[in-house]
Protein backbone atom coordinates (compact mmCIF):
# COMPACT_ATOMS: atom_id res chain seq x y z
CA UNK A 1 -100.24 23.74 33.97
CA UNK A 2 -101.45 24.64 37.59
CA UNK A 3 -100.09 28.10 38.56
CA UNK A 4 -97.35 27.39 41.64
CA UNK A 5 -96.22 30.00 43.96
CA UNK A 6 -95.30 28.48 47.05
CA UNK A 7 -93.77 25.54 47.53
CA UNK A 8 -91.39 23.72 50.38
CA UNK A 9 -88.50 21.31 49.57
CA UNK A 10 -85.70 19.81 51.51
CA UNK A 11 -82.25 20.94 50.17
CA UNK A 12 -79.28 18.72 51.66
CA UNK A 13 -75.16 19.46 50.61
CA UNK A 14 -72.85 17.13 49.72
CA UNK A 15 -70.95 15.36 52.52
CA UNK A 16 -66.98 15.74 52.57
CA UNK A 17 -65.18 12.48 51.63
CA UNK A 18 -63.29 10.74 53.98
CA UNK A 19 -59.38 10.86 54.19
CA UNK A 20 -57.90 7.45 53.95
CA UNK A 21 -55.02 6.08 56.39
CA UNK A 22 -52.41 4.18 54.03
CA UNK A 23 -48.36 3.75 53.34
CA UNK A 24 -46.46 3.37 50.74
CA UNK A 25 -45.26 0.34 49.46
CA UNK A 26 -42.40 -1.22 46.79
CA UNK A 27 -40.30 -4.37 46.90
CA UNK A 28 -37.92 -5.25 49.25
CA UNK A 29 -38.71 -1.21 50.95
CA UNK A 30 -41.61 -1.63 53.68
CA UNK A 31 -40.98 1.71 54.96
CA UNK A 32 -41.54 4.54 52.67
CA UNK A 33 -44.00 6.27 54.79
CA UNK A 34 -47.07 7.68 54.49
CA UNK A 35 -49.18 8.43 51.55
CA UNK A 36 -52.62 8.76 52.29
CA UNK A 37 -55.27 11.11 50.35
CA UNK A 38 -57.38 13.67 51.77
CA UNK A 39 -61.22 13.53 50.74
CA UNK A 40 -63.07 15.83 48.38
CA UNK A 41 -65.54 18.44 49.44
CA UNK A 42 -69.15 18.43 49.34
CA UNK A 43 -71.04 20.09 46.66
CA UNK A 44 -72.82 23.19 47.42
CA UNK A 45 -76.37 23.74 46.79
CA UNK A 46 -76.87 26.82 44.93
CA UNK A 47 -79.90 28.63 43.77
CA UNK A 48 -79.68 30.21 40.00
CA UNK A 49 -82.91 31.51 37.62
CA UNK A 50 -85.00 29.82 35.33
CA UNK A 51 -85.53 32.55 32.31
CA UNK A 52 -88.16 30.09 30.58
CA UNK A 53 -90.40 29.34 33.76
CA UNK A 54 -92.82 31.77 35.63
CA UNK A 55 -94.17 29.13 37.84
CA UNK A 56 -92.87 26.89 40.57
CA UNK A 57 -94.17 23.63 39.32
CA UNK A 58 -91.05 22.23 38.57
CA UNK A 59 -90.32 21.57 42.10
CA UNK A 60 -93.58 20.45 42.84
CA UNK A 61 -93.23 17.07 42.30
CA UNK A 62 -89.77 16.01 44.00
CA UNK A 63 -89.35 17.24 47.68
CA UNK A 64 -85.34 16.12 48.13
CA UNK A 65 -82.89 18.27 46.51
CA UNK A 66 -79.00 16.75 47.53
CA UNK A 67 -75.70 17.61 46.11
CA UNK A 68 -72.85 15.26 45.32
CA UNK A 69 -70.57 13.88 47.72
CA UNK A 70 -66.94 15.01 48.24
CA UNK A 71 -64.99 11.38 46.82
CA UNK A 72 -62.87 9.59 49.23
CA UNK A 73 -58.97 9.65 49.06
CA UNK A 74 -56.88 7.17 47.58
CA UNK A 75 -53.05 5.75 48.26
CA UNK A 76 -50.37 7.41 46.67
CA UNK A 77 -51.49 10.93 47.86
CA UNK A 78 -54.78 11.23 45.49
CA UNK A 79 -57.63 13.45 47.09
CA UNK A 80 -60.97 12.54 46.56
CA UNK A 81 -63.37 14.04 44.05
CA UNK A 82 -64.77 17.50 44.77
CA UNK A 83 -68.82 16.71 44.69
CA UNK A 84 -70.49 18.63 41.91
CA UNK A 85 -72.62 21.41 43.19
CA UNK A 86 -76.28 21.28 42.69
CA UNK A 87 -78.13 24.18 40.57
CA UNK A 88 -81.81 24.50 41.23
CA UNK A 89 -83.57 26.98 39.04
CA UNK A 90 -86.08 28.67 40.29
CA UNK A 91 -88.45 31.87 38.26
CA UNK A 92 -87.06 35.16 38.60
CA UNK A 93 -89.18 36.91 42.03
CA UNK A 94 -88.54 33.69 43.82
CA UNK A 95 -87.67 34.15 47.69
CA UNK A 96 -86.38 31.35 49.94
CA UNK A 97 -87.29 31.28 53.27
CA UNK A 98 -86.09 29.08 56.24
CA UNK A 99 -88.90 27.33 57.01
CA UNK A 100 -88.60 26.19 60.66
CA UNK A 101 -87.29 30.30 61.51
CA UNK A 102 -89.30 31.89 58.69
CA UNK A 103 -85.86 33.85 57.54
CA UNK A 104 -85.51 35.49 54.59
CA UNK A 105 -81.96 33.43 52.66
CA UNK A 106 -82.03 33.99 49.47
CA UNK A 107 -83.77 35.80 46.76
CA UNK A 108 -83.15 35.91 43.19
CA UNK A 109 -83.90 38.84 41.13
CA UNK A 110 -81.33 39.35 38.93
CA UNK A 111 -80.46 36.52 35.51
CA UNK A 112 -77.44 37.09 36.64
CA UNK A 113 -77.78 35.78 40.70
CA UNK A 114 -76.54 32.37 41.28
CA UNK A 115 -76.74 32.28 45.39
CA UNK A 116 -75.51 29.41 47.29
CA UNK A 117 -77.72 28.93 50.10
CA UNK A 118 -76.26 25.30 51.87
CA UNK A 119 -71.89 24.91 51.60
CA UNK A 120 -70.51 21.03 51.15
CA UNK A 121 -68.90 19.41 54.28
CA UNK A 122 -65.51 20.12 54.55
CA UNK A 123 -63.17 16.61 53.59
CA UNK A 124 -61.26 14.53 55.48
CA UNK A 125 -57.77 14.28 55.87
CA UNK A 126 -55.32 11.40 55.05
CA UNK A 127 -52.75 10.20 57.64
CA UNK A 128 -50.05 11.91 55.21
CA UNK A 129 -51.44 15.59 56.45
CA UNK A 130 -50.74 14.26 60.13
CA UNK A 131 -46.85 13.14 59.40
CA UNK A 132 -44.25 15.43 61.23
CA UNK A 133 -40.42 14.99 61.60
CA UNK A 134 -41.62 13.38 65.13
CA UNK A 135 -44.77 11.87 63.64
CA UNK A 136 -43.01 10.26 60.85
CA UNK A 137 -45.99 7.01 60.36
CA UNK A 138 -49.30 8.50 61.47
CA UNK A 139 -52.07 5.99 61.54
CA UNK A 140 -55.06 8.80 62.13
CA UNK A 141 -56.70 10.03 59.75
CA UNK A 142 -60.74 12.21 59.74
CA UNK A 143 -63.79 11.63 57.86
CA UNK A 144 -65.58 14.38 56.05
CA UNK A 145 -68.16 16.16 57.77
CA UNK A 146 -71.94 15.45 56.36
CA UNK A 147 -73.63 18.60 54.52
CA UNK A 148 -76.34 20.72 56.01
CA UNK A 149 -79.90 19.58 55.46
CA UNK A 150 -82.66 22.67 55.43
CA UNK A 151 -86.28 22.41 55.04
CA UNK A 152 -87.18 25.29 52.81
CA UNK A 153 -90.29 27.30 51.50
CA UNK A 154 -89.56 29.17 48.20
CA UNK A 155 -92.03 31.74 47.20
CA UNK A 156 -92.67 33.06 43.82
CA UNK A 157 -93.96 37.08 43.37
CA UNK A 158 -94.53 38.03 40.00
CA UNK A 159 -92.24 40.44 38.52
CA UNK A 160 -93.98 42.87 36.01
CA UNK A 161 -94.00 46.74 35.34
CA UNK A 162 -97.76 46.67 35.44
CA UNK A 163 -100.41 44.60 38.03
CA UNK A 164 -104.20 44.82 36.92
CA UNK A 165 -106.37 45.26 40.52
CA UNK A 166 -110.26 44.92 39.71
CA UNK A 167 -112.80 42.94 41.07
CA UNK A 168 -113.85 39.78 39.23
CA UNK A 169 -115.07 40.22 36.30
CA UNK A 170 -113.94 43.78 35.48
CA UNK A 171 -112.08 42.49 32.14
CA UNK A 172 -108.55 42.27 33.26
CA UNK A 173 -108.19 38.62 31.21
CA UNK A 174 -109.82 40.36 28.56
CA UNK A 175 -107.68 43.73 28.18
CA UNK A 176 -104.85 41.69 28.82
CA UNK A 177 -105.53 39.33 25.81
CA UNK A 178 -106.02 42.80 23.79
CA UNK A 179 -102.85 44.43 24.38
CA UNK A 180 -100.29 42.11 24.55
CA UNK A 181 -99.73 38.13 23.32
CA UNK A 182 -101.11 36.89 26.41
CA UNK A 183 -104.09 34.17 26.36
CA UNK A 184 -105.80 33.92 29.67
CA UNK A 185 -108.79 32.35 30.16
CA UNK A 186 -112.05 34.54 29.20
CA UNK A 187 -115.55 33.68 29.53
CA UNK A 188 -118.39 36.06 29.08
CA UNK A 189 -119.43 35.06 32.69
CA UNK A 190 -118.74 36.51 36.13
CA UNK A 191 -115.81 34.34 36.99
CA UNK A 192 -112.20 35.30 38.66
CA UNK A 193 -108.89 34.33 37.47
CA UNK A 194 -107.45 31.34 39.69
CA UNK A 195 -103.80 31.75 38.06
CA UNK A 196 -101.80 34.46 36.88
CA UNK A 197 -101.08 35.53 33.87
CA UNK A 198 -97.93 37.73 32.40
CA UNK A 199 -98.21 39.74 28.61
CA UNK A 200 -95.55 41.85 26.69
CA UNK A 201 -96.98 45.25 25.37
CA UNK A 202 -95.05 45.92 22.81
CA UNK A 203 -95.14 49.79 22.03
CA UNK A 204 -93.96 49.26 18.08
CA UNK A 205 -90.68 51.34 18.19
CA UNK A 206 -88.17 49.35 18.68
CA UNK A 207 -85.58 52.22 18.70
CA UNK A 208 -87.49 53.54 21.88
CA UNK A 209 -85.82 53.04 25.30
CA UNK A 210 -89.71 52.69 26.05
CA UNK A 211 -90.33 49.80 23.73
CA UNK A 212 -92.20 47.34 25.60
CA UNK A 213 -93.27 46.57 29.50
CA UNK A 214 -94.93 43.62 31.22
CA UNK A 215 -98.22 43.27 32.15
CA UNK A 216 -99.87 41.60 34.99
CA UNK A 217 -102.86 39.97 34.76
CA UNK A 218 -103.93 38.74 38.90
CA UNK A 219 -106.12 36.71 40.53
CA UNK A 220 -109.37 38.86 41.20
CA UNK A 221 -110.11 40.48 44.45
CA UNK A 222 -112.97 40.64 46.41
CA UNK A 223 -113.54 42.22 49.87
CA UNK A 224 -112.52 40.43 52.65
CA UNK A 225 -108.81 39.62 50.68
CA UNK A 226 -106.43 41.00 53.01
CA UNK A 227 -107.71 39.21 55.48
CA UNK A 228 -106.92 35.79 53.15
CA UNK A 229 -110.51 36.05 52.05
CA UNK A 230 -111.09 34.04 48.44
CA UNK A 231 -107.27 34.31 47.11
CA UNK A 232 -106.57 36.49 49.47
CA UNK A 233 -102.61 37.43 50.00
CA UNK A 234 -102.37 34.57 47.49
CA UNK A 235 -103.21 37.74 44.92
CA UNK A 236 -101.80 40.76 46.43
CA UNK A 237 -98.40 39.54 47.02
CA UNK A 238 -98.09 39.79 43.09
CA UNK A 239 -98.69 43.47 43.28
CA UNK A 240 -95.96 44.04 46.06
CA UNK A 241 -93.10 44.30 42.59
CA UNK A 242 -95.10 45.91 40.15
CA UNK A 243 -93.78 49.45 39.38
CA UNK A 244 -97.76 50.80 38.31
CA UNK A 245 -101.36 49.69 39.25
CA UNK A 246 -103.84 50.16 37.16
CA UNK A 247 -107.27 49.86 39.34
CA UNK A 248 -109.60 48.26 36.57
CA UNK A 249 -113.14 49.15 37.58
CA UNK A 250 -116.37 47.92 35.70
CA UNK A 251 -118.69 50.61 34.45
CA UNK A 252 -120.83 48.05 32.26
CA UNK A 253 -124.66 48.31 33.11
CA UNK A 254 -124.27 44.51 33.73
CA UNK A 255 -121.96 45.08 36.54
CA UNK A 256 -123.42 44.47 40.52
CA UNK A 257 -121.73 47.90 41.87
CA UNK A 258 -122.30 50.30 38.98
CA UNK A 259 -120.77 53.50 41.35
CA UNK A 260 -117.30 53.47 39.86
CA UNK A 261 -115.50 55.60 43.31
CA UNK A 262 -117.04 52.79 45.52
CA UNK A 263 -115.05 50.16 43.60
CA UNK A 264 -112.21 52.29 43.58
CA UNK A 265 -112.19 52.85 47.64
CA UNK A 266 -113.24 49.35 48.10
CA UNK A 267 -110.12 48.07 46.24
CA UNK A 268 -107.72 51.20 47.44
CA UNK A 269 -108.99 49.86 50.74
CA UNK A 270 -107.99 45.88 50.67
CA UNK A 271 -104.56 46.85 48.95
CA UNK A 272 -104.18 49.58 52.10
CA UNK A 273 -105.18 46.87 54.71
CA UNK A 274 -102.85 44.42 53.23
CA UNK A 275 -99.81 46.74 52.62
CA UNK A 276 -99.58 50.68 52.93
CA UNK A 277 -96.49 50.24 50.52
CA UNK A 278 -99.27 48.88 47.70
CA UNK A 279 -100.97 52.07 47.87
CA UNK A 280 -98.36 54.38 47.62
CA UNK A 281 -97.20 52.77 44.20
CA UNK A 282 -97.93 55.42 41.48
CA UNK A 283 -101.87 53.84 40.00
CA UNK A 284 -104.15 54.81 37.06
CA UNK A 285 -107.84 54.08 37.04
CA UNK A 286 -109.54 53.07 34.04
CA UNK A 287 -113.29 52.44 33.83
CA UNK A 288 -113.60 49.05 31.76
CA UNK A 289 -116.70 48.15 29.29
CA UNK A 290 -117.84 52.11 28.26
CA UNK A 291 -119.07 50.57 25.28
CA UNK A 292 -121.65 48.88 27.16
CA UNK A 293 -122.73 52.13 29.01
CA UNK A 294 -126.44 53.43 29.29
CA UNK A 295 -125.93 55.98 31.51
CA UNK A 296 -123.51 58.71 29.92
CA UNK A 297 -123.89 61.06 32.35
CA UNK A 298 -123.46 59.15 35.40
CA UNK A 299 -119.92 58.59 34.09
CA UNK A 300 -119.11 62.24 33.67
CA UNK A 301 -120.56 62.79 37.60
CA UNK A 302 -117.79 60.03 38.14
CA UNK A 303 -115.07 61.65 36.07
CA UNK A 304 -115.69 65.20 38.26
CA UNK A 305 -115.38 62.94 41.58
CA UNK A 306 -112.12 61.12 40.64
CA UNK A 307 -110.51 64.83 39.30
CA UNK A 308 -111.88 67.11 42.20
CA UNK A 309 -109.76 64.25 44.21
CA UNK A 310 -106.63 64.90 41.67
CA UNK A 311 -106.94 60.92 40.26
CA UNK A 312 -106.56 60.38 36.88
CA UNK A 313 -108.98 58.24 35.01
CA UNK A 314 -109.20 56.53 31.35
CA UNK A 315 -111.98 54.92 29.86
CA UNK A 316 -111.56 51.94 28.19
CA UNK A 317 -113.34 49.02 25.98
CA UNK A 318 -110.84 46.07 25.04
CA UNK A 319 -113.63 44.72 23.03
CA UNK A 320 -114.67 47.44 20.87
CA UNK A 321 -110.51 48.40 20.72
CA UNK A 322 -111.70 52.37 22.66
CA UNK A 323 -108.91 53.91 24.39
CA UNK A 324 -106.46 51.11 24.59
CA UNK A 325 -103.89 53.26 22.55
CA UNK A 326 -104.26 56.27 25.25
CA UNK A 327 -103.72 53.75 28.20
CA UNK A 328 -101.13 52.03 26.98
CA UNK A 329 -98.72 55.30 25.63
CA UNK A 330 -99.78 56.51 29.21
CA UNK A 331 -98.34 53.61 31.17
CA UNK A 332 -95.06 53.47 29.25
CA UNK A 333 -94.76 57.14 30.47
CA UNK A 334 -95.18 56.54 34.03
CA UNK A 335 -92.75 53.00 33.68
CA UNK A 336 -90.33 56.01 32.13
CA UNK A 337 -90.62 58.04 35.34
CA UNK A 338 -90.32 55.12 37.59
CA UNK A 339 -87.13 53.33 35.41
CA UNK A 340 -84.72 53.79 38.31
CA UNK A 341 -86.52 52.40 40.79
CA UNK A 342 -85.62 48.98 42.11
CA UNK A 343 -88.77 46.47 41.96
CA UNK A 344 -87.18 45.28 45.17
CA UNK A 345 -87.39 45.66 48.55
């Protein structure tokens, strides 16, 4: 299924129900007064999680979202039906934004939020709410008031522990496919990831408070992608949440830009220009493919760069199964010293 992360709909509450103007009645007694019902109120249109989705696509296909109507009132002092609220689940990360004033309304983060974004119209009243001891046969009576309509965009950003940045190519599908259950798409081609792609790393101790995290697995970046370049934001709005980055660069003979720091900067530079926040997120840089590498000493040059500028690096081969142990073990220790951090700003 096609990855969605942005899509508008029209949400509409339910409209009050209308109060009813009518008088009791029995034989041979005309004038028992009045008895009329008030209307029941709108539902509300409420936004609540969707634990088994991490996509938008199920509101990609119907644009009108519109809660029940409040029922009208009936004789003998009956109020109308209250109109049943409408749910619309939505993947944890989603935002929802007013489309027409671009305000943040609503965003759902926790299993737990359930956050009503439009209220039902308010019902009508019956001519019995308008009897007085001078008023004693009322003939008015209100209708309900119609629910608010709203055009609105919701906005999915991944939520995961880890986000892989690396340019295309660099074996982020691949690792990911390694360490966790995950199955991206892989090819043994330079291609980038159109959709992205969540794993579980499980750690193997389930008594450990550090048991497992999730793994990101983003579209790839090229230059240009702050800028909306390729993917673009599109890509590095799904790094905004993670709590780690792990810069994935390519040190395989085979790869275009074989000097390791100029991939880092270049990449350290696109998150920068697209969000100062991205950059300040704790990272870890691990040089991809070193089972591929001719050059053993050009790597060691690189290792001397990356420490004389206090950066820690890993190497790494998902395909030979090198160093995955280290990296992982190492990222569930920086998730440790990051727990209490919110993912959200």
């Amino acid at each position: 299924m096609k990855f969605i992360d942005k899509t508008e709909i029209t949400i509409k509450a339910g409209d009050g129900g209308n109060g009813i103007c009518t008088f009791k009645t029995a034989r041979n007694m005309p004038k028992l007064g009045p008895d009329g019902g008030n209307g029941g109120r709108g539902g509300d249109v409420i936004f609540c999680p969707d634990l088994g989705n991490n996509t938008l696509s199920t509101l990609r296909y119907k644009r009108m979202y519109q809660a029940e109507d409040g029922g009208k009132g009936a004789a003998n002092n009956k109020t109308g039906k209250t109109g049943k609220h409408l749910k619309i689940p939505v993947p944890l990360g989603t935002i929802i934004y007013n489309k027409e004033t671009g305000e943040k309304i609503a965003e759902i983060t926790d299993q737990a939020d359930e956050i009503k974004v439009l209220e039902g119209g308010n019902r009508g009243y019956g001519n019995l709410s308008f009897a007085t001891s001078t008023r004693q046969a009322p003939r008015m009576f209100t209708k309900g008031k119609e629910g608010e309509t709203l055009d609105v965009i919701c906005e999915l950003k991944l939520l995961a522990d880890v986000g892989l940045a690396g340019f295309p190519n660099a074996g982020k599908s691949t690792l990911l496919s390694v360490i966790s259950s995950a199955k991206p798409k892989i090819a043994d081609y330079p291609f980038t990831t159109l959709t992205p792609n969540l794993g579980v790393v499980d750690l193997g101790d389930p008594t450990s408070q550090k048991s497992s995290f999730v793994i990101a697995d983003v579209p790839g970046l090229i230059e240009g992608a702050s800028k909306g370049k390729g993917l673009g934001h599109e890509f590095l709005q799904h790094l905004e949440r993670c709590k780690v980055i792990v810069y994935l660069l390519d040190s395989s003979s085979m790869c275009e830009n074989t000097d390791l720091l100029l991939q880092w900067q270049k990449l350290n530079h696109e998150l920068a220009s697209y969000s100062q926040d991205l950059v300040e997120k704790p990272f870890l840089v691990v040089f991809s493919k070193v089972d591929s590498l001719h050059d053993k000493d050009h790597i060691k040059e690189t290792r001397k760069h990356f420490k004389n500028l206090k950066i820690k690096t890993l190497e790494i081969s998902s395909l030979s199964k090198i160093g995955l142990k280290d990296l992982i073990f190492t990222l569930a220790d920086e998730l440790e010293d990051k727990k209490d951090d919110l993912p959200f700003e």
